[in-house]
C-alpha atoms as a PDB file:
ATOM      1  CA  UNK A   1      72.897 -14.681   1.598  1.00  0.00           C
ATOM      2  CA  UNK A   2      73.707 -11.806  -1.134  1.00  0.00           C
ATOM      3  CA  UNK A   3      74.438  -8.683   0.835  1.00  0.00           C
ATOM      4  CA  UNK A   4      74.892  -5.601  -1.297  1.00  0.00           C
ATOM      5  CA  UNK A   5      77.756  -3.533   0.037  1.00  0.00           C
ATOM      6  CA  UNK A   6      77.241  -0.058  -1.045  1.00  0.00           C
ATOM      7  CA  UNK A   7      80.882   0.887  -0.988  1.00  0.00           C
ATOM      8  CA  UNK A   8      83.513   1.825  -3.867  1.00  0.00           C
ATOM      9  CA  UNK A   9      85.883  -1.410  -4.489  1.00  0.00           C
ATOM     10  CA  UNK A  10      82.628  -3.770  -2.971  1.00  0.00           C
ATOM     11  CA  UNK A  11      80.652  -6.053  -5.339  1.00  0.00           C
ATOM     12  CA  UNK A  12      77.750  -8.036  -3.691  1.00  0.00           C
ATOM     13  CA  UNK A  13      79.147 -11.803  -2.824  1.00  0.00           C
ATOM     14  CA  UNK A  14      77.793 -15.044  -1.035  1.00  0.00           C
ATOM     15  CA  UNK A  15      78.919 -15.831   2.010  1.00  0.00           C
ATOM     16  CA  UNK A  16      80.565 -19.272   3.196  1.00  0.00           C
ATOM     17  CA  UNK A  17      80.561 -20.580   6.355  1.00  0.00           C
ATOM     18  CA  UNK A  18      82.932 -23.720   7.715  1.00  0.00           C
ATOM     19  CA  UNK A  19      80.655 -26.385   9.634  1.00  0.00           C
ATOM     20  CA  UNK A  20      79.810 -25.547  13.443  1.00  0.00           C
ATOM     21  CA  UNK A  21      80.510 -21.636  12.868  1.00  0.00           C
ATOM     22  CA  UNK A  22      78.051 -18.604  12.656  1.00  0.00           C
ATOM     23  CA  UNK A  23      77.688 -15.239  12.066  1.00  0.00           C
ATOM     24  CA  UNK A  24      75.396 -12.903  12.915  1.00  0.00           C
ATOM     25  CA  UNK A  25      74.182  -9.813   9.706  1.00  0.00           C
ATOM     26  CA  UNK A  26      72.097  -7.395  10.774  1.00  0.00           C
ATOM     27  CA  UNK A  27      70.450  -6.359   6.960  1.00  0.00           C
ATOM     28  CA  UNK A  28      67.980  -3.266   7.782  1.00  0.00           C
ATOM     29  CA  UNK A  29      64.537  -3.373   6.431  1.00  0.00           C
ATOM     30  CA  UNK A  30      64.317  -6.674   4.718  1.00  0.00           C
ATOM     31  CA  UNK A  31      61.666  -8.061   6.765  1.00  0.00           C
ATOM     32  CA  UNK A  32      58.486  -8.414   4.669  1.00  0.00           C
ATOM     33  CA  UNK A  33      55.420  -5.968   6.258  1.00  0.00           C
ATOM     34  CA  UNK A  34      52.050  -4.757   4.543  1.00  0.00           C
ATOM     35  CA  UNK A  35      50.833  -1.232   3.260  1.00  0.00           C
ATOM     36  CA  UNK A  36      47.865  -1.125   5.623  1.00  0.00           C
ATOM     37  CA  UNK A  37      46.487  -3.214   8.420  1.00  0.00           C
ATOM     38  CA  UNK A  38      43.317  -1.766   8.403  1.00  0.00           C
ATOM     39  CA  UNK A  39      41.071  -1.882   4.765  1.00  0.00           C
ATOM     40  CA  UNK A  40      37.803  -1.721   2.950  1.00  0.00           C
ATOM     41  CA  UNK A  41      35.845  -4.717   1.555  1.00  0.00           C
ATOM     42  CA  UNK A  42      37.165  -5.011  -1.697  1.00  0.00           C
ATOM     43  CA  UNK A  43      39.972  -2.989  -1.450  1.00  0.00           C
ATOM     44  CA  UNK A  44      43.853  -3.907  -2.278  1.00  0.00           C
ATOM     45  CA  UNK A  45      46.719  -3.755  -0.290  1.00  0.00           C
ATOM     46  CA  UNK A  46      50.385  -4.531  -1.002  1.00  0.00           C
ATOM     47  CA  UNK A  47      52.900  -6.841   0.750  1.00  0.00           C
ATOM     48  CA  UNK A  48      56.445  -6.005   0.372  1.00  0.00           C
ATOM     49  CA  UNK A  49      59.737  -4.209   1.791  1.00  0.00           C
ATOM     50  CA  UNK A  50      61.230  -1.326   2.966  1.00  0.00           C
ATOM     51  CA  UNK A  51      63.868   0.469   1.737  1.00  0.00           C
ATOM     52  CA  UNK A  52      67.009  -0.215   1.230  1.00  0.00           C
ATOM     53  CA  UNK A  53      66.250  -3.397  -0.684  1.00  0.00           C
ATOM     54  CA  UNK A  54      67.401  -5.112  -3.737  1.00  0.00           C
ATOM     55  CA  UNK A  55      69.276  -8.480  -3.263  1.00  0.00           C
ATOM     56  CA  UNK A  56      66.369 -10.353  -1.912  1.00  0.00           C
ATOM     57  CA  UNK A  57      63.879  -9.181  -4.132  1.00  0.00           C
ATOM     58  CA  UNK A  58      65.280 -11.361  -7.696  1.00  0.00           C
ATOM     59  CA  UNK A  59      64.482 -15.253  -5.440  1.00  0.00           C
ATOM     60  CA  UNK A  60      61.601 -13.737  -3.533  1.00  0.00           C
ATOM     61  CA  UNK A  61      59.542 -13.263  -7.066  1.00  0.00           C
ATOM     62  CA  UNK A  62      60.539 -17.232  -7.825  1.00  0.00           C
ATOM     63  CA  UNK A  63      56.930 -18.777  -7.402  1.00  0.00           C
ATOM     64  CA  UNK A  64      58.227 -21.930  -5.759  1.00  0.00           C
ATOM     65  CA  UNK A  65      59.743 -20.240  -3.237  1.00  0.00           C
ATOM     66  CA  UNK A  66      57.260 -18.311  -2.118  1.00  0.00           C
ATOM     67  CA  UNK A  67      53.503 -18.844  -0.381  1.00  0.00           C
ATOM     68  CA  UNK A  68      51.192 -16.962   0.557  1.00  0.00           C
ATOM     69  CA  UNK A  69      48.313 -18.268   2.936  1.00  0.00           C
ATOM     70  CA  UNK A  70      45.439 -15.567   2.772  1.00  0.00           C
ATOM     71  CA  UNK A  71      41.231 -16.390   3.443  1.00  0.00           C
ATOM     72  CA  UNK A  72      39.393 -18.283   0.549  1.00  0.00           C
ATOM     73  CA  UNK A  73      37.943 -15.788  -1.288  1.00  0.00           C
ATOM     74  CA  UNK A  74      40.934 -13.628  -1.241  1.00  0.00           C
ATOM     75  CA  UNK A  75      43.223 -13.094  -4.328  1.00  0.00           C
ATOM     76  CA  UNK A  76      46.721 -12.873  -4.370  1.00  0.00           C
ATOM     77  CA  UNK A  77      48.772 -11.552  -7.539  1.00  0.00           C
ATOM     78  CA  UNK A  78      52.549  -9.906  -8.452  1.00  0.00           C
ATOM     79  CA  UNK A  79      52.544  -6.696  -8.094  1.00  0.00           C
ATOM     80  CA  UNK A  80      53.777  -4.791 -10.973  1.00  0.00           C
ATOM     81  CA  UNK A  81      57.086  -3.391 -11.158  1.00  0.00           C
ATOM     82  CA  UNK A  82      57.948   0.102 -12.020  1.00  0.00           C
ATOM     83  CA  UNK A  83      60.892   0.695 -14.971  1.00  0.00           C
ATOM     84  CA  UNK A  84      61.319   4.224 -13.754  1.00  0.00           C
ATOM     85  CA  UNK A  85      61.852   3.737  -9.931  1.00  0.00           C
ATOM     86  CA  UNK A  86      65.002   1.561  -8.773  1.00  0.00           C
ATOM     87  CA  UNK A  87      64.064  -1.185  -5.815  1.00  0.00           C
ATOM     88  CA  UNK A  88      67.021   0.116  -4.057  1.00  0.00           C
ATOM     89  CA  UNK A  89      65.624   4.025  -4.140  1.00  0.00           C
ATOM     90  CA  UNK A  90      62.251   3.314  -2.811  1.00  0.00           C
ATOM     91  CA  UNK A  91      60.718   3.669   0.288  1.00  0.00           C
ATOM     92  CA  UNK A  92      58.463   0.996   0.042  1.00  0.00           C
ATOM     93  CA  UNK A  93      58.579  -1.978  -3.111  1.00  0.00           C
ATOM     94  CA  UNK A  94      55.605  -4.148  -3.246  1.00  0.00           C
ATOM     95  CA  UNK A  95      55.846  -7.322  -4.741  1.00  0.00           C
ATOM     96  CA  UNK A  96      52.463  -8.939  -4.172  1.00  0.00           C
ATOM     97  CA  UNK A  97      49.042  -7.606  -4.177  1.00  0.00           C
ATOM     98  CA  UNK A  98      45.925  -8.710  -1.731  1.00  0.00           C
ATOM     99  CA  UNK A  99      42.623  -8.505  -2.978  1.00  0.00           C
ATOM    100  CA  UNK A 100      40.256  -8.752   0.267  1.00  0.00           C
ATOM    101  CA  UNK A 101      37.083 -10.283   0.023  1.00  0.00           C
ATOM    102  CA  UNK A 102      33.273  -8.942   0.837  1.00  0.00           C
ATOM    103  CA  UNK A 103      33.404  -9.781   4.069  1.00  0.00           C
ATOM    104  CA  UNK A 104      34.408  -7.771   7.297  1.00  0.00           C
ATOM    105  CA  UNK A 105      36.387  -8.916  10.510  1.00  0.00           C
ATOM    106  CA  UNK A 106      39.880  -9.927  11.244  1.00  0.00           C
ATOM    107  CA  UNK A 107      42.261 -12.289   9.381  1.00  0.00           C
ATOM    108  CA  UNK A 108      45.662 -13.391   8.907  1.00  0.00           C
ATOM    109  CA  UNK A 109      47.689 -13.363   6.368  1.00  0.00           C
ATOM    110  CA  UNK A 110      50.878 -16.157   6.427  1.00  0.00           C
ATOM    111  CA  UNK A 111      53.909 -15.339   4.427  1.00  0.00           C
ATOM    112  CA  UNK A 112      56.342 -18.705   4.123  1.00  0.00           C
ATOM    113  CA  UNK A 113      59.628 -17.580   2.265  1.00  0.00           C
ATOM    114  CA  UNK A 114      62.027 -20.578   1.430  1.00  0.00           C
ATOM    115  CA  UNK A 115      65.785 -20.365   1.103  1.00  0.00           C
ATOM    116  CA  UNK A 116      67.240 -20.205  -2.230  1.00  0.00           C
ATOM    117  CA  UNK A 117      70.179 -22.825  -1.227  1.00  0.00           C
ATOM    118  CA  UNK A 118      68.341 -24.885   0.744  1.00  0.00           C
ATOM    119  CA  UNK A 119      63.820 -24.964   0.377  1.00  0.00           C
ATOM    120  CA  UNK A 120      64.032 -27.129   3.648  1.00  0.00           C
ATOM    121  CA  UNK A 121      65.015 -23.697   5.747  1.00  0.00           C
ATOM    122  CA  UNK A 122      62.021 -21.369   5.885  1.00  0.00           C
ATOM    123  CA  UNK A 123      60.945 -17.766   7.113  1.00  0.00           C
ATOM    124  CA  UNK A 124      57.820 -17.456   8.274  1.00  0.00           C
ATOM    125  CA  UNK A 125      55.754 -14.335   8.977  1.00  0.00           C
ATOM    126  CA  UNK A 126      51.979 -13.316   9.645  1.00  0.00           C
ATOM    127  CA  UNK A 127      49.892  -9.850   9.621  1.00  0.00           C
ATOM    128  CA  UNK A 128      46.706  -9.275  10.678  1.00  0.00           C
ATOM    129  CA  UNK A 129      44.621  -7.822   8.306  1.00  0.00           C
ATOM    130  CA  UNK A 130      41.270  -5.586   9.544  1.00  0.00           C
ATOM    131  CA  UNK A 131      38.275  -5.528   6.722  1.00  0.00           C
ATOM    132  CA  UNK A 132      35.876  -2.875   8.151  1.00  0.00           C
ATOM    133  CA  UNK A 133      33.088  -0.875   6.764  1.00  0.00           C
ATOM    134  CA  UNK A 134      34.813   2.349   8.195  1.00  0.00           C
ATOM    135  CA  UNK A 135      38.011   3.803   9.174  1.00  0.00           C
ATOM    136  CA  UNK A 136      39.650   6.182  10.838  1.00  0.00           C
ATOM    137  CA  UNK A 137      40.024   9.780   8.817  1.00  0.00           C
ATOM    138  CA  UNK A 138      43.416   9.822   9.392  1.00  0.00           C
ATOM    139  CA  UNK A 139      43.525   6.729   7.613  1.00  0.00           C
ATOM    140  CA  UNK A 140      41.545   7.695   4.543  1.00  0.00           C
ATOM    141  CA  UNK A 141      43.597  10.350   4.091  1.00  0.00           C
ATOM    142  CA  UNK A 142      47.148   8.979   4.815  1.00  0.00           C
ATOM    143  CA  UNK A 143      45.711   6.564   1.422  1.00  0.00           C
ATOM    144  CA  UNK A 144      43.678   8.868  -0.863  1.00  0.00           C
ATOM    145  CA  UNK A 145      44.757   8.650  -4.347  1.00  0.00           C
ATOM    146  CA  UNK A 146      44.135  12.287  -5.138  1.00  0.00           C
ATOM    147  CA  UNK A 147      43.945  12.125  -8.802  1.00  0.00           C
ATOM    148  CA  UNK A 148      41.385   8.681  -9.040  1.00  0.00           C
ATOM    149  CA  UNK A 149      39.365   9.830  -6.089  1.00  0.00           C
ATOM    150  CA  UNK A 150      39.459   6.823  -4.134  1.00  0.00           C
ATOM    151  CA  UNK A 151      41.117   4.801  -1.301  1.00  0.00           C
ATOM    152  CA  UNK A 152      44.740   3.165  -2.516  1.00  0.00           C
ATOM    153  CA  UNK A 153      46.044   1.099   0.148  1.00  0.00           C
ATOM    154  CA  UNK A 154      49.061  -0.556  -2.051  1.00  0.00           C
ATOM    155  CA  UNK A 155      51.406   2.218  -0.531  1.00  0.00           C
ATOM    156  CA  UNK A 156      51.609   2.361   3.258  1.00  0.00           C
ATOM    157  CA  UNK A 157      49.841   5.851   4.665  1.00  0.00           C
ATOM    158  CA  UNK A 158      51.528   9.211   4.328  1.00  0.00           C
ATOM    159  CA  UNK A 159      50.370  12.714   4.355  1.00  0.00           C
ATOM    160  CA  UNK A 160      51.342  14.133   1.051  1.00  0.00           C
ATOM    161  CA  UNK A 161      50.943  18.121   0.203  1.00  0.00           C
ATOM    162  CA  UNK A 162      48.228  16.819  -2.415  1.00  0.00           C
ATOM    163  CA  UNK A 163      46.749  14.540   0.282  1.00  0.00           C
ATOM    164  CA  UNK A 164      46.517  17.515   2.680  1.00  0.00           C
ATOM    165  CA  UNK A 165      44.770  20.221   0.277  1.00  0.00           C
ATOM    166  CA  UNK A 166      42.233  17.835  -0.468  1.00  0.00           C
ATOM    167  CA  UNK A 167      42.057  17.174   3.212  1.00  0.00           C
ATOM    168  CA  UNK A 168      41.170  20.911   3.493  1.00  0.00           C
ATOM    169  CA  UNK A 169      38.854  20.880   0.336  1.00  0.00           C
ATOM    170  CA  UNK A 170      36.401  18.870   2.672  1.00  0.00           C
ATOM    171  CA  UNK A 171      36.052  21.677   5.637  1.00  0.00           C
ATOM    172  CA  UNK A 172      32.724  20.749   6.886  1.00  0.00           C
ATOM    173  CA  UNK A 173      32.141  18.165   4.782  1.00  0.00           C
ATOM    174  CA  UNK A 174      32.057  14.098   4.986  1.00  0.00           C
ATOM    175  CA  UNK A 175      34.960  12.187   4.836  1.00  0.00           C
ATOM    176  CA  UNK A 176      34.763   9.314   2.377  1.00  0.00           C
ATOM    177  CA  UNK A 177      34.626   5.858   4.044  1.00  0.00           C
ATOM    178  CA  UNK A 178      34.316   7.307   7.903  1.00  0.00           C
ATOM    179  CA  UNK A 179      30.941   8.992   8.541  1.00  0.00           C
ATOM    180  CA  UNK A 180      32.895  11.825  10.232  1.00  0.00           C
ATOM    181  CA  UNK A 181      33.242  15.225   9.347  1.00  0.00           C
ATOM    182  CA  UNK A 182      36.628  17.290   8.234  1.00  0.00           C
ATOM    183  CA  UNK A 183      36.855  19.416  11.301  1.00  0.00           C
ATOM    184  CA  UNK A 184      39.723  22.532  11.482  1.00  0.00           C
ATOM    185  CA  UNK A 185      41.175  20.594  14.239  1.00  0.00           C
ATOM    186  CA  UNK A 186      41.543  17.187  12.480  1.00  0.00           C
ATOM    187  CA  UNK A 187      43.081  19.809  10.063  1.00  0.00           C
ATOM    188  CA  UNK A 188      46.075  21.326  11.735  1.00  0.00           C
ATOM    189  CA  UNK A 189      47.118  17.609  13.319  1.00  0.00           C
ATOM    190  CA  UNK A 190      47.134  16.922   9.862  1.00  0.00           C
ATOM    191  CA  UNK A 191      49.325  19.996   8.482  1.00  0.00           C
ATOM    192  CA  UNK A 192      51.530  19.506  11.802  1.00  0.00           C
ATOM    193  CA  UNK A 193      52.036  15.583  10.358  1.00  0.00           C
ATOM    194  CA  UNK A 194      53.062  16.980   6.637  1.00  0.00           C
ATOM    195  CA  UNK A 195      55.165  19.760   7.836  1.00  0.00           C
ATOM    196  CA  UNK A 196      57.241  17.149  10.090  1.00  0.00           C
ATOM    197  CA  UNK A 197      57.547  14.722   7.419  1.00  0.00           C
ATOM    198  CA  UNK A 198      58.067  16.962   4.398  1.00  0.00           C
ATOM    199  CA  UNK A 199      61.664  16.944   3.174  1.00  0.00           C
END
């Protein structure tokens, strides 16, 4: 294991243990997790890590040690990664991208990581995925890409000032991908959700 100590005179280092011994790290937000459980047919979403989170991230992008067990006619790629935005200053770094098939229902997706030292030890986690037809408007708008008009589910929900005017832009009207209407109320939960988020 690689910690990164964020301290002045600290320089991440591998730890040794003698035979028999152990030690317990407690290394917040490491463990992998998805953007969204709950897509479109056809839609993306993103499988990665919180914030903080940088040592772990140069083994996890080895191919070898890494698989990913997802439905047939799902696609799995690397996500891209961004020059301008450290790993260790974002709130959410996706390393692979899900393309979901046609079809709607629930799945699983299986994550196997192996250990750079040793590819006999393994970490193992699974997320259930939900492909439907509609969501919930929260949802929609917690993902709307404001400036490609569409549903982006490779960053996990948040209501973002742009997210919200748009939000009110559609008083009245349809909401994409839900069959429900933009009513005042759904409105002011979501203005009460920015306000307690915004910085």
């Amino acid at each position: 294991i690689w910690p990164e100590v964020e301290a002045e005179g600290f320089r991440p280092q591998k730890l040794s243990l003698a035979p028999n011994t152990r030690i317990r790290l407690f290394i917040p937000s490491v463990f992998p997790s998805v953007s969204s459980s709950e897509v479109l047919p056809e839609s993306i979403f993103a499988i990665g890590f919180s914030a903080p989170f940088s040592a772990v991230a140069d083994f996890l992008l080895t191919p070898e040690l890494v698989t990913i067990r997802v439905p047939e006619d799902w696609k799995v790629s690397p996500a891209p990664l961004e020059d301008d935005c450290p790993p260790s200053v974002r709130e959410f770094l996706p390393l692979w991208l899900v393309e979901v098939g046609l079809h709607t229902g629930t799945y699983n997706v299986v994550l196997i990581m192996k250990n750079p030292e040793n590819p006999a030890y393994t970490f193992s986690t699974e997320a259930e995925i939900k492909v439907v037809d509609k969501l919930p408007p929260k949802q929609v708008v917690g993902h709307w890409d404001v400036e490609n008009t569409r549903a982006d589910f490779s960053q996990p929900y948040a209501i973002t000032y742009e997210r919200l005017l748009w939000a009110i832009s559609l008083l009245g009207k349809e909401i994409p991908h839900t069959g429900t209407t933009m009513t005042r109320e759904l409105l002011e939960e979501l203005a009460r959700e920015w306000a307690g988020s915004a910085p």
